[in-house]
C-alpha atoms as a PDB file:
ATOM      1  CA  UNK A   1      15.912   7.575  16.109  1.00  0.00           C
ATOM      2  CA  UNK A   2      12.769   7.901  14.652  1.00  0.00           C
ATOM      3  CA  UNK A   3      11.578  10.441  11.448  1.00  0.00           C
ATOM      4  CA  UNK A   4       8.009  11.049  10.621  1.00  0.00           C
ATOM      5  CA  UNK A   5       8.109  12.947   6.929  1.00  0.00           C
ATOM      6  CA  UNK A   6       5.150  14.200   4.556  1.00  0.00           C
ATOM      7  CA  UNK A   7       5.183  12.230   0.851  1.00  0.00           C
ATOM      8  CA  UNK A   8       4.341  15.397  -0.252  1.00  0.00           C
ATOM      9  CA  UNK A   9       2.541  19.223   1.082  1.00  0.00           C
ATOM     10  CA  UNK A  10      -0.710  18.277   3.097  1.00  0.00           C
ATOM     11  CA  UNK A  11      -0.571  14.452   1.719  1.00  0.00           C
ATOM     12  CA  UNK A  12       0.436  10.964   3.233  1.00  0.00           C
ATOM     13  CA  UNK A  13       2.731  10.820   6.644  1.00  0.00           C
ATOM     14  CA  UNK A  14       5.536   7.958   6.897  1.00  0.00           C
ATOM     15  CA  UNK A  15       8.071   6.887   9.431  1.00  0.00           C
ATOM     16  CA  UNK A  16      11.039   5.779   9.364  1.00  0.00           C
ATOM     17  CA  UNK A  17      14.205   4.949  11.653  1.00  0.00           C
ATOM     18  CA  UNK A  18      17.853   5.558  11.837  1.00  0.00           C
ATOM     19  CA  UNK A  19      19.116   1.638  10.292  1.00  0.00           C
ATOM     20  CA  UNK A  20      15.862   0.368   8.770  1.00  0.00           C
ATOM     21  CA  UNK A  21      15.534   1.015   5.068  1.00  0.00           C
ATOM     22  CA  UNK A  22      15.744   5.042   5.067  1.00  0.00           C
ATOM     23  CA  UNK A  23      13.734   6.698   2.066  1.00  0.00           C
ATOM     24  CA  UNK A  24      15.462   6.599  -1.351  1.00  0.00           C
ATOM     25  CA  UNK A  25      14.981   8.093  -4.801  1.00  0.00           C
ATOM     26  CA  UNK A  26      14.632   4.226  -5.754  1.00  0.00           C
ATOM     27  CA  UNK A  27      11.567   4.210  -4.447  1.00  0.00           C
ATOM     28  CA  UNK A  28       9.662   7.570  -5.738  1.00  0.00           C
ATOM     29  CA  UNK A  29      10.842   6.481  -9.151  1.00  0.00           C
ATOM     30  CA  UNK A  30       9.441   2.763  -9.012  1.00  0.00           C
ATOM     31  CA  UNK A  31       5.959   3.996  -7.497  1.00  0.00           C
ATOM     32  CA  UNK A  32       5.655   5.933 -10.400  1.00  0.00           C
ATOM     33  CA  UNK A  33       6.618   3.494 -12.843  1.00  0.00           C
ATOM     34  CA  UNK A  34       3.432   0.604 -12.858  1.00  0.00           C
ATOM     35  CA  UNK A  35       0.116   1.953 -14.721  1.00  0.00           C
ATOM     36  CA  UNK A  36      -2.456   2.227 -11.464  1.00  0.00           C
ATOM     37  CA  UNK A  37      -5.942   2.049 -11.711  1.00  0.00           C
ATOM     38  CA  UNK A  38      -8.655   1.776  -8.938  1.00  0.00           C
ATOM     39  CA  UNK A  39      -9.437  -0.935  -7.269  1.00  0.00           C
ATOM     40  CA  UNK A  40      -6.324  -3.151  -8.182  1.00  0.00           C
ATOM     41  CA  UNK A  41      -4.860  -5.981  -5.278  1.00  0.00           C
ATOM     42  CA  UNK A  42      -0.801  -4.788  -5.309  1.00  0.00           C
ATOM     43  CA  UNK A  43       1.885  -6.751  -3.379  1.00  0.00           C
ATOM     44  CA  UNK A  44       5.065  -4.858  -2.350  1.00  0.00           C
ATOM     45  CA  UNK A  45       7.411  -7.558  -2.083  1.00  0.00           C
ATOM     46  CA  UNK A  46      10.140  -6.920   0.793  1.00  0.00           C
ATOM     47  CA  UNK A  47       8.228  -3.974   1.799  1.00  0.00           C
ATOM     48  CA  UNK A  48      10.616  -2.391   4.433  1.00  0.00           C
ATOM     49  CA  UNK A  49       8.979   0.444   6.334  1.00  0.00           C
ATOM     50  CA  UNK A  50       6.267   0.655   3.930  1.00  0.00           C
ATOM     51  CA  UNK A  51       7.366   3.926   1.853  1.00  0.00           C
ATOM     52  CA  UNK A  52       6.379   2.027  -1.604  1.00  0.00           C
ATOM     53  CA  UNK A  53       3.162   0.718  -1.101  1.00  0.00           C
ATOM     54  CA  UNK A  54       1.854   4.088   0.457  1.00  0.00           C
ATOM     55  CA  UNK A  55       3.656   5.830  -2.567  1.00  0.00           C
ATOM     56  CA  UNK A  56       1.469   4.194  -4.626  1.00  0.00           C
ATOM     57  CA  UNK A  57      -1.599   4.916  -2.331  1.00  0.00           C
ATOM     58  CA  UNK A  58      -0.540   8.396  -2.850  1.00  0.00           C
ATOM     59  CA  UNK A  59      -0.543   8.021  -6.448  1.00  0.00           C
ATOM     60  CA  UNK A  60      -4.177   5.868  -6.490  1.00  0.00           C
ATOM     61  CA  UNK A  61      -6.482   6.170  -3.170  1.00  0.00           C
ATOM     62  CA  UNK A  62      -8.371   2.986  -4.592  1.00  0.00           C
ATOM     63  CA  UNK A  63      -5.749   0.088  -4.382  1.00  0.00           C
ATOM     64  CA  UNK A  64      -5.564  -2.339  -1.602  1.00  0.00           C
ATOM     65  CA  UNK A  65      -1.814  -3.354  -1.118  1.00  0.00           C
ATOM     66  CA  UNK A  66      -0.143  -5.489   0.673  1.00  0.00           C
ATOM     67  CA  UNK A  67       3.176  -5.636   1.935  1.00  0.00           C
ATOM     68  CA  UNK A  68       5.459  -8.388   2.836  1.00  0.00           C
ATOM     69  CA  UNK A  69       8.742  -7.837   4.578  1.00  0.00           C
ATOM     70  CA  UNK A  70      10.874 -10.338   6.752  1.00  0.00           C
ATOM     71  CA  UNK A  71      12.225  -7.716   9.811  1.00  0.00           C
ATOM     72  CA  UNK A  72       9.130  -7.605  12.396  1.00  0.00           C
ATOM     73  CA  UNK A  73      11.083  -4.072  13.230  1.00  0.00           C
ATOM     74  CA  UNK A  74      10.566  -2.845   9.695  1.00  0.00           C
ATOM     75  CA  UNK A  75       6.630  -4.376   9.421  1.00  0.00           C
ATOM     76  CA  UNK A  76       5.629  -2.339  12.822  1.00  0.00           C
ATOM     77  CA  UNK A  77       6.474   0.589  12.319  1.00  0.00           C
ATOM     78  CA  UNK A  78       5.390   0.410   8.055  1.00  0.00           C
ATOM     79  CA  UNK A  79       1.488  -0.742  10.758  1.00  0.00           C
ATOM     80  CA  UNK A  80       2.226   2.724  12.305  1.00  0.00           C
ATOM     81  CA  UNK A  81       2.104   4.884   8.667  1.00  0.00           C
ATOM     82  CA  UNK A  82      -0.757   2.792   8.164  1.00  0.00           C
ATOM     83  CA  UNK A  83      -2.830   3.715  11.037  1.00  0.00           C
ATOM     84  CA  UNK A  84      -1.459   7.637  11.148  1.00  0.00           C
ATOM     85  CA  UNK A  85      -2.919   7.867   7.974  1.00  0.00           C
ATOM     86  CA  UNK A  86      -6.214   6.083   8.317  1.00  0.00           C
ATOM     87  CA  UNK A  87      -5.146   3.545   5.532  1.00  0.00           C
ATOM     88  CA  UNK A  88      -5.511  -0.095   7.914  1.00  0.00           C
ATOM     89  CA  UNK A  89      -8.631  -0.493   5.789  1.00  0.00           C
ATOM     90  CA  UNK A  90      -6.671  -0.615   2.412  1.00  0.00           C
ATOM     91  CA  UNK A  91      -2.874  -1.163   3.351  1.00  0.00           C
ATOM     92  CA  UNK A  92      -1.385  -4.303   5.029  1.00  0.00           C
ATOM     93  CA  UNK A  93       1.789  -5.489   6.263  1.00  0.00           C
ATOM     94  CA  UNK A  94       2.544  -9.154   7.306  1.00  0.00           C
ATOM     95  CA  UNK A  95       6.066 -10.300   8.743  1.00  0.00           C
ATOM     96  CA  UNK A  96       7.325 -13.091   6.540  1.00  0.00           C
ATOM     97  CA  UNK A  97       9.707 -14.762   4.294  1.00  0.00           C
ATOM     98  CA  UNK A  98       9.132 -14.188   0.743  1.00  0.00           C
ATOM     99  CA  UNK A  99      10.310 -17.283  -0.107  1.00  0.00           C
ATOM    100  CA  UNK A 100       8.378 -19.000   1.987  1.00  0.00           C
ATOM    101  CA  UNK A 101       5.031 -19.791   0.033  1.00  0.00           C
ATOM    102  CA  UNK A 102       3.151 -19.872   3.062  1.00  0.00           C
ATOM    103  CA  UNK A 103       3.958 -16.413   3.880  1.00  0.00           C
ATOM    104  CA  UNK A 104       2.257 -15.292   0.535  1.00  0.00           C
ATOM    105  CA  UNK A 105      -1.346 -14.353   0.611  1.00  0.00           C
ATOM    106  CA  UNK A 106      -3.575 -17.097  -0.482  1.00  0.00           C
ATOM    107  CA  UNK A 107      -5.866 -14.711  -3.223  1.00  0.00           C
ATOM    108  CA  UNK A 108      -3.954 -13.728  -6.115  1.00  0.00           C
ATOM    109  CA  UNK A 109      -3.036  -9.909  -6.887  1.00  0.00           C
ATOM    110  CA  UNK A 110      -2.901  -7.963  -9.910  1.00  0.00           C
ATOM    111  CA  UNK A 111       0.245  -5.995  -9.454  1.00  0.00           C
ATOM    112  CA  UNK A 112       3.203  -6.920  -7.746  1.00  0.00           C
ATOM    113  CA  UNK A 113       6.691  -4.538  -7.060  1.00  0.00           C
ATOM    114  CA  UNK A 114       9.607  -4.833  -5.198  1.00  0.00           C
ATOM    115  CA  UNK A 115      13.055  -3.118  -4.850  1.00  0.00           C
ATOM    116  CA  UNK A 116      15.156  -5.487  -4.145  1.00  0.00           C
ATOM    117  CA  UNK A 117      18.680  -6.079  -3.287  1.00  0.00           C
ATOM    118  CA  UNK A 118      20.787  -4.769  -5.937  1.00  0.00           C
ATOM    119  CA  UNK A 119      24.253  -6.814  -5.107  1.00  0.00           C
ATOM    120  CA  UNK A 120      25.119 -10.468  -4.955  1.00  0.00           C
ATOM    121  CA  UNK A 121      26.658 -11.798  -1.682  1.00  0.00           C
ATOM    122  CA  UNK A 122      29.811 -12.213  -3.469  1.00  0.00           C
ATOM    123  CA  UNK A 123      30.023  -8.369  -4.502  1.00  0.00           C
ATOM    124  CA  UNK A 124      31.530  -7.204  -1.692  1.00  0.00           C
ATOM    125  CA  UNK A 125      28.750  -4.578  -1.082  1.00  0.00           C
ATOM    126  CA  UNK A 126      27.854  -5.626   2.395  1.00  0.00           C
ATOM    127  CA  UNK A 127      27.413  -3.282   5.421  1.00  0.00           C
ATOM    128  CA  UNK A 128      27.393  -4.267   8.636  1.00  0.00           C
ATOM    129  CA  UNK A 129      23.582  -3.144   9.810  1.00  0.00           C
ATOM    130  CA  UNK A 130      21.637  -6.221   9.624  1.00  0.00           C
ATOM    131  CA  UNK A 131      18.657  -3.964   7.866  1.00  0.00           C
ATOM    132  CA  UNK A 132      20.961  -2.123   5.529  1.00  0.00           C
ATOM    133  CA  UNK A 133      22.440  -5.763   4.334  1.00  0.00           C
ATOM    134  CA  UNK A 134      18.946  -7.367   3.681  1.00  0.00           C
ATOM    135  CA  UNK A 135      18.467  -4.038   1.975  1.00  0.00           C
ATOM    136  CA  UNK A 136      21.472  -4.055  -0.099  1.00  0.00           C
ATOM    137  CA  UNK A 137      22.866  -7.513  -0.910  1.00  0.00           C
ATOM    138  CA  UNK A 138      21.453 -10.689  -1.748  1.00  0.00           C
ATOM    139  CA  UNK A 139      21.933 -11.795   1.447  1.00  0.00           C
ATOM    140  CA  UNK A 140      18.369 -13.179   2.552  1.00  0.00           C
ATOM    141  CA  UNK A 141      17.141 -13.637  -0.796  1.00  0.00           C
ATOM    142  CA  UNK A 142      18.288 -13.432  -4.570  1.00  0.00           C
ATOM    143  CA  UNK A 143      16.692 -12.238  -7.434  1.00  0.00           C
ATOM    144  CA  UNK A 144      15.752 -15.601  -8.941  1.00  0.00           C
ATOM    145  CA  UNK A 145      13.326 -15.748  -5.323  1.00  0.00           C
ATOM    146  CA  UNK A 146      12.305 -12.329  -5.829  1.00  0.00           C
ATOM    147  CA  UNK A 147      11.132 -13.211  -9.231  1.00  0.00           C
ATOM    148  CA  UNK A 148       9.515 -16.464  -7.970  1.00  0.00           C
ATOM    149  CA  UNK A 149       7.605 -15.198  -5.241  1.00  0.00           C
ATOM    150  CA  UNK A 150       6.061 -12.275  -7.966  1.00  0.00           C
ATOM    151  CA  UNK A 151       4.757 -15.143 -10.285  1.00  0.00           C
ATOM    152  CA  UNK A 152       3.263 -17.659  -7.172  1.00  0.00           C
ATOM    153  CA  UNK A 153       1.473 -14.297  -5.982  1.00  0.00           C
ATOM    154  CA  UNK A 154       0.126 -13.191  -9.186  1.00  0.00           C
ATOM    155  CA  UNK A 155      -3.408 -13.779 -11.446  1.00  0.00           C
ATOM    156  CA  UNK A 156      -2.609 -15.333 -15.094  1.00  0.00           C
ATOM    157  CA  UNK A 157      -2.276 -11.913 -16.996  1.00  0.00           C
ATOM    158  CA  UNK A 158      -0.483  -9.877 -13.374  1.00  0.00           C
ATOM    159  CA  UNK A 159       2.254  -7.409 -13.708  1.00  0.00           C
ATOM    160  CA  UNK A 160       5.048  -7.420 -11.627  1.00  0.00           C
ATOM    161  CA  UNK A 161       7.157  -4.197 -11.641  1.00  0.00           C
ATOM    162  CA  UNK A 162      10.686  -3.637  -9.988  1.00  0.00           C
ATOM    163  CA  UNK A 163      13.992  -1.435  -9.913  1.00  0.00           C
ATOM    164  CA  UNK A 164      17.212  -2.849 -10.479  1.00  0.00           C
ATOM    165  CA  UNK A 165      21.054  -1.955 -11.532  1.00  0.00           C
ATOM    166  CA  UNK A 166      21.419  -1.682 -15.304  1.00  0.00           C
ATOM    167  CA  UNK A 167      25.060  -4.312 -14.909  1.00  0.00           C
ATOM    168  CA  UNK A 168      22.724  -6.697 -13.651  1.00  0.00           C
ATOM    169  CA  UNK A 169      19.914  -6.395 -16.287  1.00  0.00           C
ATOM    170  CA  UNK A 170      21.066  -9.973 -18.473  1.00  0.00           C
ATOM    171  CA  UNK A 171      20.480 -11.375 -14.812  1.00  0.00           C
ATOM    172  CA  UNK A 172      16.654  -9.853 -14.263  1.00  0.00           C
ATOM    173  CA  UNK A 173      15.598 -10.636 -18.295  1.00  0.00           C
ATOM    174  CA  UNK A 174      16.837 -14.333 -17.489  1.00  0.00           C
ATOM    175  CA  UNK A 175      15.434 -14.449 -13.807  1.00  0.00           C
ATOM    176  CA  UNK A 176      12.014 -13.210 -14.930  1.00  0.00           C
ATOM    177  CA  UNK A 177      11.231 -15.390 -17.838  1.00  0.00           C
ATOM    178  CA  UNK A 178      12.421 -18.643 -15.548  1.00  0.00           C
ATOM    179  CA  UNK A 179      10.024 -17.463 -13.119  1.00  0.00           C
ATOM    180  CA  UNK A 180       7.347 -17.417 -16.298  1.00  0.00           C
ATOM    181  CA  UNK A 181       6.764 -13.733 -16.073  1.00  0.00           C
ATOM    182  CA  UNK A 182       7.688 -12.428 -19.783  1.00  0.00           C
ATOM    183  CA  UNK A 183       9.696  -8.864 -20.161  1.00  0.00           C
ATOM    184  CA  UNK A 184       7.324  -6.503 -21.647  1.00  0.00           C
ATOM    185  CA  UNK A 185       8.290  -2.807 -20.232  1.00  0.00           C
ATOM    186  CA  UNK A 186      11.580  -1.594 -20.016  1.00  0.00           C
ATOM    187  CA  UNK A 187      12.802   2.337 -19.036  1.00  0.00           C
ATOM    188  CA  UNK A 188      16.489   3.258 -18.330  1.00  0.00           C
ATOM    189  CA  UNK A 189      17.489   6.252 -15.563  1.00  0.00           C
ATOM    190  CA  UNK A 190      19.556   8.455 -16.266  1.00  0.00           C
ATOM    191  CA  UNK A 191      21.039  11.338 -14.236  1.00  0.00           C
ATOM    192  CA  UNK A 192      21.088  13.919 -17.456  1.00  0.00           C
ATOM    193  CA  UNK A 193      20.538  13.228 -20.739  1.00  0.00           C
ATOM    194  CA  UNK A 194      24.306  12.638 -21.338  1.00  0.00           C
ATOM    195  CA  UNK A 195      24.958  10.221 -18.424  1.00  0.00           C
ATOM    196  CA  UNK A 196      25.200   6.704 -18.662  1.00  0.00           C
ATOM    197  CA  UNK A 197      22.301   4.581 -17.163  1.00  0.00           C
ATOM    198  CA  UNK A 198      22.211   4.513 -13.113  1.00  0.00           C
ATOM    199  CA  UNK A 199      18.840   2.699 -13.126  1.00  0.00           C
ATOM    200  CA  UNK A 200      16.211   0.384 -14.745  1.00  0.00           C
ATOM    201  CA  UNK A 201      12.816   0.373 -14.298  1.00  0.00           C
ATOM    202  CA  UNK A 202      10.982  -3.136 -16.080  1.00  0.00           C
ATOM    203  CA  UNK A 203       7.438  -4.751 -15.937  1.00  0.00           C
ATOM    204  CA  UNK A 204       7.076  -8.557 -16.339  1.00  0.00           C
ATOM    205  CA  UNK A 205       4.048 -10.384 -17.308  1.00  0.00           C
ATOM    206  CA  UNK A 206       2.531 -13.475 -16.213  1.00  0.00           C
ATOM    207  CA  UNK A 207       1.685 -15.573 -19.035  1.00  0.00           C
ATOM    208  CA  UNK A 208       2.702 -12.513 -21.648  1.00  0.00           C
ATOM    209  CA  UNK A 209       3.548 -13.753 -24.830  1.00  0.00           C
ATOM    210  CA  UNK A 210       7.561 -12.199 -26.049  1.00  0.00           C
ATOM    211  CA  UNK A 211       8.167  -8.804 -26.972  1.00  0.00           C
ATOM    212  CA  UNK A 212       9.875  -5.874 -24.890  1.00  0.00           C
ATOM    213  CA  UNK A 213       9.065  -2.494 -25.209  1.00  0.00           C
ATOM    214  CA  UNK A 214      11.660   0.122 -24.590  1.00  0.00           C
ATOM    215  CA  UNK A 215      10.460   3.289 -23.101  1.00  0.00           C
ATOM    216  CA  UNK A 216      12.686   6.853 -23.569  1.00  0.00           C
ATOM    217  CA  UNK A 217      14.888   6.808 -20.842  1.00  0.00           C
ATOM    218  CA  UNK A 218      13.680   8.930 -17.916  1.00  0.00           C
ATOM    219  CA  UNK A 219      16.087  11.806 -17.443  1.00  0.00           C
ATOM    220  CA  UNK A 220      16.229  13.195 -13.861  1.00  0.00           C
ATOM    221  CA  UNK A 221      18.583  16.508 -13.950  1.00  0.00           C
ATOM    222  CA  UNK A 222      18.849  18.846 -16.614  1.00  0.00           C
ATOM    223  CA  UNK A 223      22.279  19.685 -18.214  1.00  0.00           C
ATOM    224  CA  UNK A 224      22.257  22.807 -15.047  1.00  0.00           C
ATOM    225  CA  UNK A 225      21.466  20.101 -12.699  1.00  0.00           C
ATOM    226  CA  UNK A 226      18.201  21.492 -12.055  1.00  0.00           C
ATOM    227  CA  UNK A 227      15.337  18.290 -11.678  1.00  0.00           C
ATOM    228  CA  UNK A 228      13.453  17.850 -14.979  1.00  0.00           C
ATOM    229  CA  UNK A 229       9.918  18.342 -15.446  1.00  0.00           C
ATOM    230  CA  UNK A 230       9.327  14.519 -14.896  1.00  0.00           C
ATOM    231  CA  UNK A 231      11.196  14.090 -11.544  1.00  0.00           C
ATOM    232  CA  UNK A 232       9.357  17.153 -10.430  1.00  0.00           C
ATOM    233  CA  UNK A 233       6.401  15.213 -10.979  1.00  0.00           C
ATOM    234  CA  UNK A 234       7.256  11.775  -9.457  1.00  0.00           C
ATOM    235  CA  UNK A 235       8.071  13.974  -5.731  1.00  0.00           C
ATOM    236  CA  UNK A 236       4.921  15.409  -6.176  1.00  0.00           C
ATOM    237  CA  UNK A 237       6.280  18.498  -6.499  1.00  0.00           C
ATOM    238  CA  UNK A 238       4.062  19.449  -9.606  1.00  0.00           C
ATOM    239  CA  UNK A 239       0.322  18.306  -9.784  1.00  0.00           C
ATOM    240  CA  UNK A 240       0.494  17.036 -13.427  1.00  0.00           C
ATOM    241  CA  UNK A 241      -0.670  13.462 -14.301  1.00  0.00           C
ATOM    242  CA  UNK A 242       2.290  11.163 -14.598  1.00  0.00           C
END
């Protein structure tokens, strides 16, 4: 079954479908995570039904992304939020394999993202939806490809942003600077203030010279459980810059 939903009150118009890639908080809070500007050349990296890349749209009218995502289900109906909205002019989706380099755009972008699978194959966090499983586990690619696919598509100087699991964190430091893209922006999630991290949010460079910065964590819930200012802000549900 199908769902069309608004990104926010009289904004942007997605669809997605019962088994392909339904809309997460993982998502909202990695949109809002990379510092936009206009006219920057994104690549959403496993782009699923296309939520991300017309999160960010949302966020910054003047970007043209791009998004590349292996299930031809998945990249036609992420064609159909792009037309319902009027975007085809500024957001793209191509079926491929991200670890194919032909399936990479030849120019290169300024910003890349992804949100990739969080689990290895070995985890024992597989479901039995093919969608969900490419979603979830490392089953089609791992991080290490993730990582290299950011730095083939990227300019010298590019930013590649993703969301990850905080136990795997010694994995995406080491994956990313393989790759050549340098850790330079890291922010933990955290439910309240009190809770241990659920999240990590963390920008690589390519060709950035070392030295991490570590951001405040971002707190979702207040100690009531009521969202916090910021969260608020991220679903669009207050109009304050970011």
């Amino acid at each position: 079954m199908e769902h069309w939903e608004l990104v926010k009150p009289g904004g942007l118009r997605f669809v997605w479908a019962d088994g392909l890639f339904p809309p997460g908080t993982d998502s909202f809070l990695l949109s809002a995570f990379p510092r936009l500007r206009p006219g920057l050349r994104v690549l959403d990296l496993g782009s699923g039904t296309g939520l991300l890349s017309l999160l960010l749209l949302q966020r910054q009218r003047e970007l043209s992304v791009t998004g590349l995502e292996l299930l031809p289900e998945a990249v036609a109906l992420a064609e159909r939020t792009a037309a319902e909205n009027g975007l085809t002019d500024r957001l793209f989706f191509r079926q491929g394999d991200l670890r194919d380099r032909a399936a990479l755009p030849a120019e290169p972008f300024d910003l890349a993202v992804c949100n990739p699978p969080y689990y290895p194959v070995s985890s024992g966090a597989l479901t039995g939806e093919t969608a969900r499983r490419t979603a979830r586990a490392e089953v089609d690619c791992t991080l290490a490809d993730v990582c290299r696919a950011a730095r083939r598509a990227l300019r010298w100087g590019g930013r590649f942003c993703l969301v990850h699991k905080p136990h795997r964190l010694t994995d995406l430091l080491c994956a990313l600077r393989e790759a050549g893209l340098e850790p330079k922006r890291l922010r933990m999630v955290c439910a309240t203030a009190e809770a241990a991290p659920s999240l990590v949010l963390l920008e690589g460079n390519r060709g950035g010279k070392p030295g991490l910065s570590v951001e405040p964590p971002l707190v979702l819930y207040t100690p009531e459980m009521a969202p916090t200012a910021e969260l608020n802000r991220i679903y669009f549900r207050e109009e304050a810059p970011l």
